[in-house]
Protein backbone atom coordinates (compact mmCIF):
# COMPACT_ATOMS: atom_id res chain seq x y z
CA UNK A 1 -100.61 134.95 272.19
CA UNK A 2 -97.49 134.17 270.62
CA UNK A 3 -98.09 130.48 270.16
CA UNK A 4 -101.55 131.46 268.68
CA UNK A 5 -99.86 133.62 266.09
CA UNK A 6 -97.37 130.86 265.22
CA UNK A 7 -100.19 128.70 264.34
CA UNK A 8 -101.72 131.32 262.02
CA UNK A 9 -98.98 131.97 260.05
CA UNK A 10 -98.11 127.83 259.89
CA UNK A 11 -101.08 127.55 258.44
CA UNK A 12 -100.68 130.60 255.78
CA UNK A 13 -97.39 129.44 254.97
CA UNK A 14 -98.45 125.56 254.83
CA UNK A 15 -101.61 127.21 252.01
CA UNK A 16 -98.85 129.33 250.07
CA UNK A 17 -96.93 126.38 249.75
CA UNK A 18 -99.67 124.17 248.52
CA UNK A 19 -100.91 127.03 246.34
CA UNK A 20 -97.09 127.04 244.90
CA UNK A 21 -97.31 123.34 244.28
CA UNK A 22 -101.21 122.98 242.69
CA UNK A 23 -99.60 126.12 240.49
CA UNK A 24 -96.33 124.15 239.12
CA UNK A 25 -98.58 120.72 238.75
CA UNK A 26 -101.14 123.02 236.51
CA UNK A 27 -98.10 124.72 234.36
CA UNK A 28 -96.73 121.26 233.75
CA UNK A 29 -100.17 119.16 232.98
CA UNK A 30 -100.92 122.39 230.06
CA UNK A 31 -97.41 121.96 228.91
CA UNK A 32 -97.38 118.31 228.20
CA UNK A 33 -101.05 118.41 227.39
CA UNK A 34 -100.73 121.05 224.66
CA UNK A 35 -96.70 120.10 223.32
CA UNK A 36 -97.23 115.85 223.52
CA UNK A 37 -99.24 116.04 220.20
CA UNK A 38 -96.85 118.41 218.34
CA UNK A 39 -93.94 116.57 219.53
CA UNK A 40 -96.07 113.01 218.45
CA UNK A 41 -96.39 115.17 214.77
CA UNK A 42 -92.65 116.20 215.11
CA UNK A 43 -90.85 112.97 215.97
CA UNK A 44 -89.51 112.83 219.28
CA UNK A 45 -85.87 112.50 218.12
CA UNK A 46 -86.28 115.54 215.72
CA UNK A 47 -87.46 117.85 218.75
CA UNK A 48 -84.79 116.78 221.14
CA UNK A 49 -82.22 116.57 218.86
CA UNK A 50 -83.15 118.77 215.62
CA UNK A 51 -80.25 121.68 215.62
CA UNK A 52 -82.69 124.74 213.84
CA UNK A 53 -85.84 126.37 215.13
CA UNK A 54 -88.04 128.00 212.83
CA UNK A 55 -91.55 127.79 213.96
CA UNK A 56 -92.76 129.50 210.61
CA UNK A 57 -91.34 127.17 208.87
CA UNK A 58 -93.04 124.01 211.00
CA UNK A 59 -88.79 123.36 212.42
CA UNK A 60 -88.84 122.71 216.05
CA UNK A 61 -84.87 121.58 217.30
CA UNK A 62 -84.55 122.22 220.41
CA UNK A 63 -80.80 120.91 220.69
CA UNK A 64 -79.38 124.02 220.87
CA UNK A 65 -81.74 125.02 223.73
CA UNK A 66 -80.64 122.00 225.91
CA UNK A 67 -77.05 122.56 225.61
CA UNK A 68 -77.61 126.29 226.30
CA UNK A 69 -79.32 125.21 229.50
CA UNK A 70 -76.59 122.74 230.23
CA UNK A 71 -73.98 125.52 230.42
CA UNK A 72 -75.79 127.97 232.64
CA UNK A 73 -75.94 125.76 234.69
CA UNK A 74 -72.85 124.46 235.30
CA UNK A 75 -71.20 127.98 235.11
CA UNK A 76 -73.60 128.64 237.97
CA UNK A 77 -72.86 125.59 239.89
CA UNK A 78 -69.41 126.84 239.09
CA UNK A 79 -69.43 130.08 240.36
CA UNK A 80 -71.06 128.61 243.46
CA UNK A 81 -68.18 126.57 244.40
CA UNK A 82 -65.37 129.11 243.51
CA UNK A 83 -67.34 131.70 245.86
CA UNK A 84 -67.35 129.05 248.42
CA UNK A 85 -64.41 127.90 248.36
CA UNK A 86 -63.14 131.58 247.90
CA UNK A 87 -61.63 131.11 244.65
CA UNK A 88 -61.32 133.57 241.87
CA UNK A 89 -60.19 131.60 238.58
């Protein structure tokens, strides 16, 4: 019985997983299909590097996004290593 339950629940985990997946791949394929032709309008180096964003006004700089990003995630990675190593700074 046991071995017949294992198999079960390998198999519901092994479908949430690919259900997980097919859901990211789908997220992704609307974002690039819906942003690539703004961003072609835009300029590639004015949406990646542009400094305001004011969608009313057709400004899309997403600079200040990207660095935001960048330090959330290292203060996370930091606070990951100063709990592990059991340092408080």
């Amino acid at each position: 019985m046991k071995k017949y339950s294992e198999k079960i629940m390998h198999v519901v985990f092994l479908l949430a997983a690919c259900a997980s997946i097919l859901a990211v791949i789908l997220i992704c394929a609307f974002l690039f299909v819906n942003g690539i032709p703004t961003i072609g309008k835009i300029g590639l180096g004015n949406f990646v590097l542009g400094k305001i964003w004011m969608p009313k006004s057709g400004i899309f700089g997403i600079f200040p996004m990207i660095i935001g990003s960048i330090y959330v995630t290292a203060g996370a990675i930091w606070n990951s290593c100063c709990d592990l190593y059991g340092k408080v700074l």
